[in-house]
N, C-alpha and C. Protein backbone atom coordinates (compact mmCIF):
# COMPACT_ATOMS: atom_id res chain seq x y z
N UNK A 1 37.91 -124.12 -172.93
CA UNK A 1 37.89 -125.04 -174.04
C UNK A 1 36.56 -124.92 -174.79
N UNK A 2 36.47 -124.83 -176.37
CA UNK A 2 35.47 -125.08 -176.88
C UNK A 2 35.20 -126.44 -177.02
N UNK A 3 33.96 -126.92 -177.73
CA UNK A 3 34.03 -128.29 -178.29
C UNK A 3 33.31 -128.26 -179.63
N UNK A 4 33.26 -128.87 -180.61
CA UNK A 4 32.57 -129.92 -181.28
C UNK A 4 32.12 -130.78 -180.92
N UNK A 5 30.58 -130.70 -181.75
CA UNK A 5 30.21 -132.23 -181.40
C UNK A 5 29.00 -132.52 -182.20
N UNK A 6 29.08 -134.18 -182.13
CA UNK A 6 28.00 -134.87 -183.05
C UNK A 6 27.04 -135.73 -182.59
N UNK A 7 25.60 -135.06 -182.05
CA UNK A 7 25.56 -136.02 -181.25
C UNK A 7 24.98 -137.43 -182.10
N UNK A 8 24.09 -137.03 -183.43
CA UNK A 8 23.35 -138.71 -183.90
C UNK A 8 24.65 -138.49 -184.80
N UNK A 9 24.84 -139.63 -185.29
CA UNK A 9 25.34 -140.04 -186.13
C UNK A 9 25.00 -141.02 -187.19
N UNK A 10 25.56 -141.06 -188.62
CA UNK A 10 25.00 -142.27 -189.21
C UNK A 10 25.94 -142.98 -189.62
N UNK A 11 26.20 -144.14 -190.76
CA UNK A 11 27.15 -144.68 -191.24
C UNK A 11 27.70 -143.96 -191.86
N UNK A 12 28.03 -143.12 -192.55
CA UNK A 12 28.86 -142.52 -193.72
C UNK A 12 29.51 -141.66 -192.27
N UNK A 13 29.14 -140.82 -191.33
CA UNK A 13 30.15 -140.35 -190.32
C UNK A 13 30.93 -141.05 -189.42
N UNK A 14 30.15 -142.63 -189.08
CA UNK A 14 31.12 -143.63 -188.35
C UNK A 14 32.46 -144.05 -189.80
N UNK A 15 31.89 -144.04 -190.59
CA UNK A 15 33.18 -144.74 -191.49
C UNK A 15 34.52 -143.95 -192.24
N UNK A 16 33.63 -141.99 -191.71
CA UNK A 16 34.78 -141.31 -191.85
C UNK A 16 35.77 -141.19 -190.98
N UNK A 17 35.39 -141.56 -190.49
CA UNK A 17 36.69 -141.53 -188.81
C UNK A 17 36.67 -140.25 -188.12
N UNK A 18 35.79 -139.37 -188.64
CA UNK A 18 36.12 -137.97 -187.94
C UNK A 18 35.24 -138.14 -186.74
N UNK A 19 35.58 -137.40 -185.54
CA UNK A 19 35.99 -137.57 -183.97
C UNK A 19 34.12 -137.08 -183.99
N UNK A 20 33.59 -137.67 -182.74
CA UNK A 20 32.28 -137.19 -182.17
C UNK A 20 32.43 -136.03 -181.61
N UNK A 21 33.18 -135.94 -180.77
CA UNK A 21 33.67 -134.86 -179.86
C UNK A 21 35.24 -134.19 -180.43
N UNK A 22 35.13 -132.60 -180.51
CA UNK A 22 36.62 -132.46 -180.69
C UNK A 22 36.44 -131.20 -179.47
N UNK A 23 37.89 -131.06 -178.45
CA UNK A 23 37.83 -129.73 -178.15
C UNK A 23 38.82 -128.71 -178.60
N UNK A 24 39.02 -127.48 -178.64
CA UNK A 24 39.85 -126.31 -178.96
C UNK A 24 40.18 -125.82 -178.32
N UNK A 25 40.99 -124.85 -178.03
CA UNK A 25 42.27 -123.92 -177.12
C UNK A 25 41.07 -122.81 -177.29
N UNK A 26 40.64 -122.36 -178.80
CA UNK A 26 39.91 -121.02 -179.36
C UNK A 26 38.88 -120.99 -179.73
N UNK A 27 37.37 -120.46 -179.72
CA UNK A 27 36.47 -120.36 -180.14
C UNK A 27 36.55 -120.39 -181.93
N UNK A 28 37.28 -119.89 -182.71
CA UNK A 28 37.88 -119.41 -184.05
C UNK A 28 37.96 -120.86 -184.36
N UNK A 29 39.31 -121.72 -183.82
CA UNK A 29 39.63 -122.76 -184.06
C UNK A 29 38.70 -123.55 -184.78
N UNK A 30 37.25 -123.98 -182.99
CA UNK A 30 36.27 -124.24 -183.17
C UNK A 30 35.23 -124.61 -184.16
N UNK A 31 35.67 -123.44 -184.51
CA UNK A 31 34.03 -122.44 -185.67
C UNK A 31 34.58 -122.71 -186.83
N UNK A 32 36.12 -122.79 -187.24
CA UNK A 32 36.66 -123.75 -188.39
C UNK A 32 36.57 -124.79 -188.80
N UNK A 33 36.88 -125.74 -187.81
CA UNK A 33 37.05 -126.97 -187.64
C UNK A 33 35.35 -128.01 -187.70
N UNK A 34 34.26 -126.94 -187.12
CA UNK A 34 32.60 -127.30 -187.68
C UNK A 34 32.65 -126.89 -188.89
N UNK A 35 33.05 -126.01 -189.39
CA UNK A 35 32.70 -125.49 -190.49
C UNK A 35 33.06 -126.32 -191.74
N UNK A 36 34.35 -126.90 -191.42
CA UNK A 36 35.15 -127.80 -192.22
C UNK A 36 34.34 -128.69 -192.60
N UNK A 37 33.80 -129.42 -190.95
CA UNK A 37 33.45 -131.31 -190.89
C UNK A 37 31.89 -131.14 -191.38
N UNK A 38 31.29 -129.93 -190.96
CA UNK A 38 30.28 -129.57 -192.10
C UNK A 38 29.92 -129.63 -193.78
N UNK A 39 30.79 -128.53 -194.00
CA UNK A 39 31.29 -129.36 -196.01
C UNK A 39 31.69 -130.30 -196.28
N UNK A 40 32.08 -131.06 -195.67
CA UNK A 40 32.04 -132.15 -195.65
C UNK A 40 31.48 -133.58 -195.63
N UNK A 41 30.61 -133.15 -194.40
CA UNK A 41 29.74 -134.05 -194.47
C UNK A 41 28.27 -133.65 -195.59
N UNK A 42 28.30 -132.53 -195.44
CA UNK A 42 27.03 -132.29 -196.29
C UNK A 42 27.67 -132.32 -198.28
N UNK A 43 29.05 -132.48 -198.43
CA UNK A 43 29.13 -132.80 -199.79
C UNK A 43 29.73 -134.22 -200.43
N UNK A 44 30.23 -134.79 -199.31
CA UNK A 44 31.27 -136.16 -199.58
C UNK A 44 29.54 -137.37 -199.42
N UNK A 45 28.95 -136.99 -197.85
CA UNK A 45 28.61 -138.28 -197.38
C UNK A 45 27.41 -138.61 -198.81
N UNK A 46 26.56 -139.56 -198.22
CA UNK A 46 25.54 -140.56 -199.39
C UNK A 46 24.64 -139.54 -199.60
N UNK A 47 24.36 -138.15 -198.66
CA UNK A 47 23.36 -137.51 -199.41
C UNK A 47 21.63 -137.96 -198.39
N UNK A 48 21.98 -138.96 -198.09
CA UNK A 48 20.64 -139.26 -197.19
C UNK A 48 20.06 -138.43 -196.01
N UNK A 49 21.25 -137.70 -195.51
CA UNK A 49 21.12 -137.16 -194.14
C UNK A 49 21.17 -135.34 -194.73
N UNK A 50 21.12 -133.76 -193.95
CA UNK A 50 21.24 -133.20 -194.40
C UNK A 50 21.85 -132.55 -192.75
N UNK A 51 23.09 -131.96 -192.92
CA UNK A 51 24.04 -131.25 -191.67
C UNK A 51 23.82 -130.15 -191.54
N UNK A 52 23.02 -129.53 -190.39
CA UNK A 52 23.43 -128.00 -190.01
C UNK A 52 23.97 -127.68 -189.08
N UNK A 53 24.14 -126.67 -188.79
CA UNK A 53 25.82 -126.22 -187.74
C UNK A 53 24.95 -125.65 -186.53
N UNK A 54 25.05 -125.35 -185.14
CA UNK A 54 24.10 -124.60 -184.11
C UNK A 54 25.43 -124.24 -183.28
N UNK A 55 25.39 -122.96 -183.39
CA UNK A 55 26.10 -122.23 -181.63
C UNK A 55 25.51 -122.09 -180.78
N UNK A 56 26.30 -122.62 -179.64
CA UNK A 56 25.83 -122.18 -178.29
C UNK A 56 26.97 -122.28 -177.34
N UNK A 57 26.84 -120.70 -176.38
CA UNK A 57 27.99 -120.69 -175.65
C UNK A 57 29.06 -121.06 -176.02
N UNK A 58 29.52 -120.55 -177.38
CA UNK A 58 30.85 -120.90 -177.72
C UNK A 58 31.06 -122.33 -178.39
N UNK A 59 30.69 -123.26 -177.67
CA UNK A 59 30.48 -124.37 -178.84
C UNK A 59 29.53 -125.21 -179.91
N UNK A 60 29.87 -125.79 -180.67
CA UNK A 60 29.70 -125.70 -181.83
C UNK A 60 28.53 -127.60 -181.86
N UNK A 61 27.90 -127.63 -182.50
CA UNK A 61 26.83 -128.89 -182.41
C UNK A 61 26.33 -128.79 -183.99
N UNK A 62 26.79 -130.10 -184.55
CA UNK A 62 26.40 -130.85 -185.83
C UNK A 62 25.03 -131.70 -185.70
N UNK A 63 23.86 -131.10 -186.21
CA UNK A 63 23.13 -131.96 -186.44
C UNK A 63 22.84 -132.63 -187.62
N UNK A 64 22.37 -133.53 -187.36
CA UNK A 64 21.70 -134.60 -188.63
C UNK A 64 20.41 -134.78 -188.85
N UNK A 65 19.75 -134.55 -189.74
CA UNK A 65 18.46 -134.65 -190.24
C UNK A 65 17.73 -135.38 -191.67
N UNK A 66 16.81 -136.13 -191.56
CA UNK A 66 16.69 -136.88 -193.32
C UNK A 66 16.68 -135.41 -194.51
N UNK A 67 17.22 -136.06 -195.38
CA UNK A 67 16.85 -135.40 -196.45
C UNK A 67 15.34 -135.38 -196.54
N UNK A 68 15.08 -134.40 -197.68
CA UNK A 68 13.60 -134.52 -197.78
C UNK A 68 13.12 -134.21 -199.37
């Protein structure tokens, strides 16, 4: 199983409903499915925070950082 995951979070990701944790059957899946909740968060949310993507061992980790 791969996973996703988010570990800080802020308000604009609690109020999207999208999952902290997701897991996958496929690494591919995975690497989509960050990639997705990535553009996403870095074009929908308030703009305050700024998302980058990190691999390791196959799964996938969303961080959050202030804008600057």
């Amino acid at each position: 199983m791969y996973k996703v995951k988010v570990p800080n979070t802020c308000s604009c990701f609690l109020k999207s409903g999208l999952p902290e944790t997701s897991e996958f059957a496929t690494q591919e899946e995975a690497k989509a499915e960050a990639s997705s909740m990535l553009e996403r968060m870095n074009t929908k949310f308030c703009h305050k925070h700024e998302f980058t993507l990190e691999e390791k061992f196959g799964d996938f980790t969303i961080f959050m950082r202030a804008r600057r």
